[in-house]
N, C-alpha and C. Protein backbone atom coordinates (compact mmCIF):
# COMPACT_ATOMS: atom_id res chain seq x y z
N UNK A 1 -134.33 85.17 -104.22
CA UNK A 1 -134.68 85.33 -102.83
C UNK A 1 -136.01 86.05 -102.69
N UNK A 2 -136.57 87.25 -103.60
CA UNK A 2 -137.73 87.86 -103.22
C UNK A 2 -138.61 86.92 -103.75
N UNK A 3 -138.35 86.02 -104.50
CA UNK A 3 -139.80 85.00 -104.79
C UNK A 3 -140.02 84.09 -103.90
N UNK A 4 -139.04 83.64 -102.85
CA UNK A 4 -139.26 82.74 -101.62
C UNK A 4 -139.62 83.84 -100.71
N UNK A 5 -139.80 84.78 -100.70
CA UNK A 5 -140.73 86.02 -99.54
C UNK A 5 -142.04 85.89 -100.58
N UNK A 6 -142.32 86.11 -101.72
CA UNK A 6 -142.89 86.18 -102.16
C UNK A 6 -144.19 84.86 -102.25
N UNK A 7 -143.78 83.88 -102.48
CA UNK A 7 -144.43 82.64 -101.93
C UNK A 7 -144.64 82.24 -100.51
N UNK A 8 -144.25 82.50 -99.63
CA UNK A 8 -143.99 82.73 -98.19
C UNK A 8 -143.28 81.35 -97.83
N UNK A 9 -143.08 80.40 -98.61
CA UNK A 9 -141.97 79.31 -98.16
C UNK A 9 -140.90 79.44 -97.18
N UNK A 10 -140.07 80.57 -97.00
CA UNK A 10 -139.36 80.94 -96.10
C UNK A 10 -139.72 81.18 -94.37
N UNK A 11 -141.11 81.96 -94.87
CA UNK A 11 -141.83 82.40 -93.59
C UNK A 11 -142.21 80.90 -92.95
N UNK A 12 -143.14 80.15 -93.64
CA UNK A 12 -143.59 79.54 -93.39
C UNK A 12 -141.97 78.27 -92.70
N UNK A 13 -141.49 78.34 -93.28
CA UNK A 13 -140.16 77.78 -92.19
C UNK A 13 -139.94 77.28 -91.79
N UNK A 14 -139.56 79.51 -91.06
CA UNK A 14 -139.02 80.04 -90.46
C UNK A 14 -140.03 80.15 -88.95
N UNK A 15 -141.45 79.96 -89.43
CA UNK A 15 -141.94 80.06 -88.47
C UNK A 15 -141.95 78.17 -87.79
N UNK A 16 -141.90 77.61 -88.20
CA UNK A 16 -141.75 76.16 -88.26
C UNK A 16 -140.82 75.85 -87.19
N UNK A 17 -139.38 76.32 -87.21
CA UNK A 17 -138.51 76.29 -86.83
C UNK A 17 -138.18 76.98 -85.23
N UNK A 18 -138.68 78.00 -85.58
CA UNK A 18 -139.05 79.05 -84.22
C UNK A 18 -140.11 78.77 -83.15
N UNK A 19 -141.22 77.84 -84.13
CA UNK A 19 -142.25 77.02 -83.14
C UNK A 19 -141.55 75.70 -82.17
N UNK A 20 -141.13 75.02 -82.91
CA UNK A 20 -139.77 74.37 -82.07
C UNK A 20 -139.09 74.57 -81.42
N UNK A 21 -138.80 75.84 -81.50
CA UNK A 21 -137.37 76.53 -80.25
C UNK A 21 -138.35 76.83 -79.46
N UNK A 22 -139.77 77.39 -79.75
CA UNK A 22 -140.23 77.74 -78.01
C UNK A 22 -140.90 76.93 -77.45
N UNK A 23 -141.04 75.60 -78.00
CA UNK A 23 -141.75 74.43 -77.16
C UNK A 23 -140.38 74.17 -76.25
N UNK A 24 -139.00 73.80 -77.06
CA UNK A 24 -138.00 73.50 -76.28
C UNK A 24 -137.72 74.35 -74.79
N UNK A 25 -138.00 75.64 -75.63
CA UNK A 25 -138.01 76.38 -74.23
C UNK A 25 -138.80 76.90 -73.55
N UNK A 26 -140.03 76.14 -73.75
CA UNK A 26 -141.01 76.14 -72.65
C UNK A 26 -140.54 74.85 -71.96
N UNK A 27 -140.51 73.83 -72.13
CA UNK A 27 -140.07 72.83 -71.62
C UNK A 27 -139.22 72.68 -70.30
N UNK A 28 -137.93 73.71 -71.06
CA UNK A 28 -136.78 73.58 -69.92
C UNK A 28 -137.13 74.54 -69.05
N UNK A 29 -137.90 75.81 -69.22
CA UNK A 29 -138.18 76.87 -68.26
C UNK A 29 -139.25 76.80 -67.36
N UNK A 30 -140.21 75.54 -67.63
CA UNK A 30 -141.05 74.70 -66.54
C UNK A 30 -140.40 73.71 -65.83
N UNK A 31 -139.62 73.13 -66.44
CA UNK A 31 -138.63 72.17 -65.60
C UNK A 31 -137.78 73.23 -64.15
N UNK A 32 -136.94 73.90 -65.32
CA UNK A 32 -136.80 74.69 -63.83
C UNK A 32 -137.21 75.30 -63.16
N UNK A 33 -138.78 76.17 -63.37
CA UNK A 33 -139.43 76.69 -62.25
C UNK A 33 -139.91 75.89 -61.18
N UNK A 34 -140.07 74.66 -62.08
CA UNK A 34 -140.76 73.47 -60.77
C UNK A 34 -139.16 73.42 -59.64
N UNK A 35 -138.38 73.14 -60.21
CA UNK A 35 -137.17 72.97 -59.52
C UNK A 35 -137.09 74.43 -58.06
N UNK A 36 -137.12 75.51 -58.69
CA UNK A 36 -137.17 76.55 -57.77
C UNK A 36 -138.42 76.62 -57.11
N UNK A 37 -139.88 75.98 -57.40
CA UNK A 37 -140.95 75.83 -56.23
C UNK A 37 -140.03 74.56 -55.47
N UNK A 38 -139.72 73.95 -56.05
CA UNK A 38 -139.55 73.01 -55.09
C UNK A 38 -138.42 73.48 -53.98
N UNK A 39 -137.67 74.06 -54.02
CA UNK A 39 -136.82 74.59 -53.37
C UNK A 39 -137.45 75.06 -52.25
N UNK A 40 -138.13 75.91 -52.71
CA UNK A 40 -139.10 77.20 -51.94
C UNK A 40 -140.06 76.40 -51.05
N UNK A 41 -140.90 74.97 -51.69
CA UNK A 41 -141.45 74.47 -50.74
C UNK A 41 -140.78 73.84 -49.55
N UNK A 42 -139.67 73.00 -49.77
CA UNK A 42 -138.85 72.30 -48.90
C UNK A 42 -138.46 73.56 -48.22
N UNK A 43 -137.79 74.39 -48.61
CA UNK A 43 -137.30 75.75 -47.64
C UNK A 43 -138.11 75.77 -46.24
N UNK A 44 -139.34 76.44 -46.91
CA UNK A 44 -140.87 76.76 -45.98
C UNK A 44 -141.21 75.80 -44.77
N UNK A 45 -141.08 74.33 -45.63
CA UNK A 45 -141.12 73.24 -44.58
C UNK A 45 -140.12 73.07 -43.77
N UNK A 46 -138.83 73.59 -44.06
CA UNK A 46 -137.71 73.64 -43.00
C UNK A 46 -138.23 74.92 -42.32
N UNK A 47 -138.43 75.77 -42.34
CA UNK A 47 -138.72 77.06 -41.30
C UNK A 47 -139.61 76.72 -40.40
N UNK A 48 -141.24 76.19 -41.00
CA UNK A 48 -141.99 75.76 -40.17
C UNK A 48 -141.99 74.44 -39.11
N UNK A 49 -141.00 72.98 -39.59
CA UNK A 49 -140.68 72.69 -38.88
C UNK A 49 -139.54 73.33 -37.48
N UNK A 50 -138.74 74.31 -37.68
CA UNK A 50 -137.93 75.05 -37.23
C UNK A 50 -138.76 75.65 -35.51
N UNK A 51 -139.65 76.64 -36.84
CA UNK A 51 -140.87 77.21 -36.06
C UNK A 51 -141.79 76.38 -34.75
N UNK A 52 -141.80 75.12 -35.36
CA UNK A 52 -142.78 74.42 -34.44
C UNK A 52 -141.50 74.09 -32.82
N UNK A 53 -140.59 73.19 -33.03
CA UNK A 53 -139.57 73.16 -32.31
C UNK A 53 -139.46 74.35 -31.24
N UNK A 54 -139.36 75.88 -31.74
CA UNK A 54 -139.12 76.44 -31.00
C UNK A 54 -140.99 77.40 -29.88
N UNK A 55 -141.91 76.43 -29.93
CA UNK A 55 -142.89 77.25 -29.74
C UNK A 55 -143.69 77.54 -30.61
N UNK A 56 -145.57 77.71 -29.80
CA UNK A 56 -146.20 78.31 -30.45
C UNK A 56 -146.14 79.59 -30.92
N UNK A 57 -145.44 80.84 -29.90
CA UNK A 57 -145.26 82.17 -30.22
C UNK A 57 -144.22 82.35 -31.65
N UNK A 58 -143.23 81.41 -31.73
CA UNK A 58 -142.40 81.34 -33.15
C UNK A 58 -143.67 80.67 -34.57
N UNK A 59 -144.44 79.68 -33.96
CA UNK A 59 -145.00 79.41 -34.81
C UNK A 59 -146.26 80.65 -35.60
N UNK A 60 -146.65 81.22 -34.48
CA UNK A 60 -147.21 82.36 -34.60
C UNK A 60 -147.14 83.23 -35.77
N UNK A 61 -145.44 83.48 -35.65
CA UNK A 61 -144.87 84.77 -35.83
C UNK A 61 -144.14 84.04 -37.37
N UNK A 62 -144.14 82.84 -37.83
CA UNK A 62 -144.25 82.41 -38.93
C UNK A 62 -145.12 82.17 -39.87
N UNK A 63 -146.69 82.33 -39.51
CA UNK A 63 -147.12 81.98 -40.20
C UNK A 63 -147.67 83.54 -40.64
N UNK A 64 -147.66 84.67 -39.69
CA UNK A 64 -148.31 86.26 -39.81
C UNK A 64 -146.97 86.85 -40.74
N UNK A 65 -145.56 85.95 -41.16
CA UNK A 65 -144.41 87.01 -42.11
C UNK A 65 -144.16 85.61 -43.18
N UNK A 66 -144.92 84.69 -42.93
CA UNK A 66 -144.39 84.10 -44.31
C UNK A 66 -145.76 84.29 -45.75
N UNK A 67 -145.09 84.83 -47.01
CA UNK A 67 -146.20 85.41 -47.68
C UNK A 67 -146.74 84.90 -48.54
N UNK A 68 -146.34 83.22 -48.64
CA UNK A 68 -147.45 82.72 -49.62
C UNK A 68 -147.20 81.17 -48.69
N UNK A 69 -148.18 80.99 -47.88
CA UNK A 69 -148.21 79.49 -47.12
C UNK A 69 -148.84 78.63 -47.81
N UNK A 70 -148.88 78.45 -49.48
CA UNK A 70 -149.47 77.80 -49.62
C UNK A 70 -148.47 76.96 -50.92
N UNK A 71 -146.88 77.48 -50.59
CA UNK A 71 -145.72 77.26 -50.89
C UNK A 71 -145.16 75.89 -50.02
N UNK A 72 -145.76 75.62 -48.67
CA UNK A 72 -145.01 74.60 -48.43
C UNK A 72 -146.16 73.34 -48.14
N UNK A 73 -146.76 73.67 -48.63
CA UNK A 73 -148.36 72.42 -48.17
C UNK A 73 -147.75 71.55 -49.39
């Protein structure tokens, strides 16, 4: 075993292997962030349609407390 540390065959892998697991889980953890913008955008677009319905003073008062409007464009 210390001559496969010793040659770095192990490392070399091990790192092989571990490069794989974080593509996989980059993968799935962009998949679902898109999933939760998307949420967040459709949300936004339900409020602001909401907003418009009830008035300009609602529309107002949605666009001065919602904190990133550039979530539902």
């Amino acid at each position: 075993m210390i001559s496969t540390f010793a040659t770095g065959e192990l490392t070399w892998a091990l790192s092989g292997a571990l490069s794989s697991l974080f593509m996989v889980a980059d993968v799935i953890a962009t998949q679902e962030v898109n999933k939760i913008m998307n949420d967040v955008r459709d949300y936004n677009k339900l409020l602001l349609e909401n907003a418009k319905r009830q008035g300009l003073s609602k529309l107002r008062l949605f666009f001065d407390t919602t904190p990133d409007q550039n979530l539902f464009l």
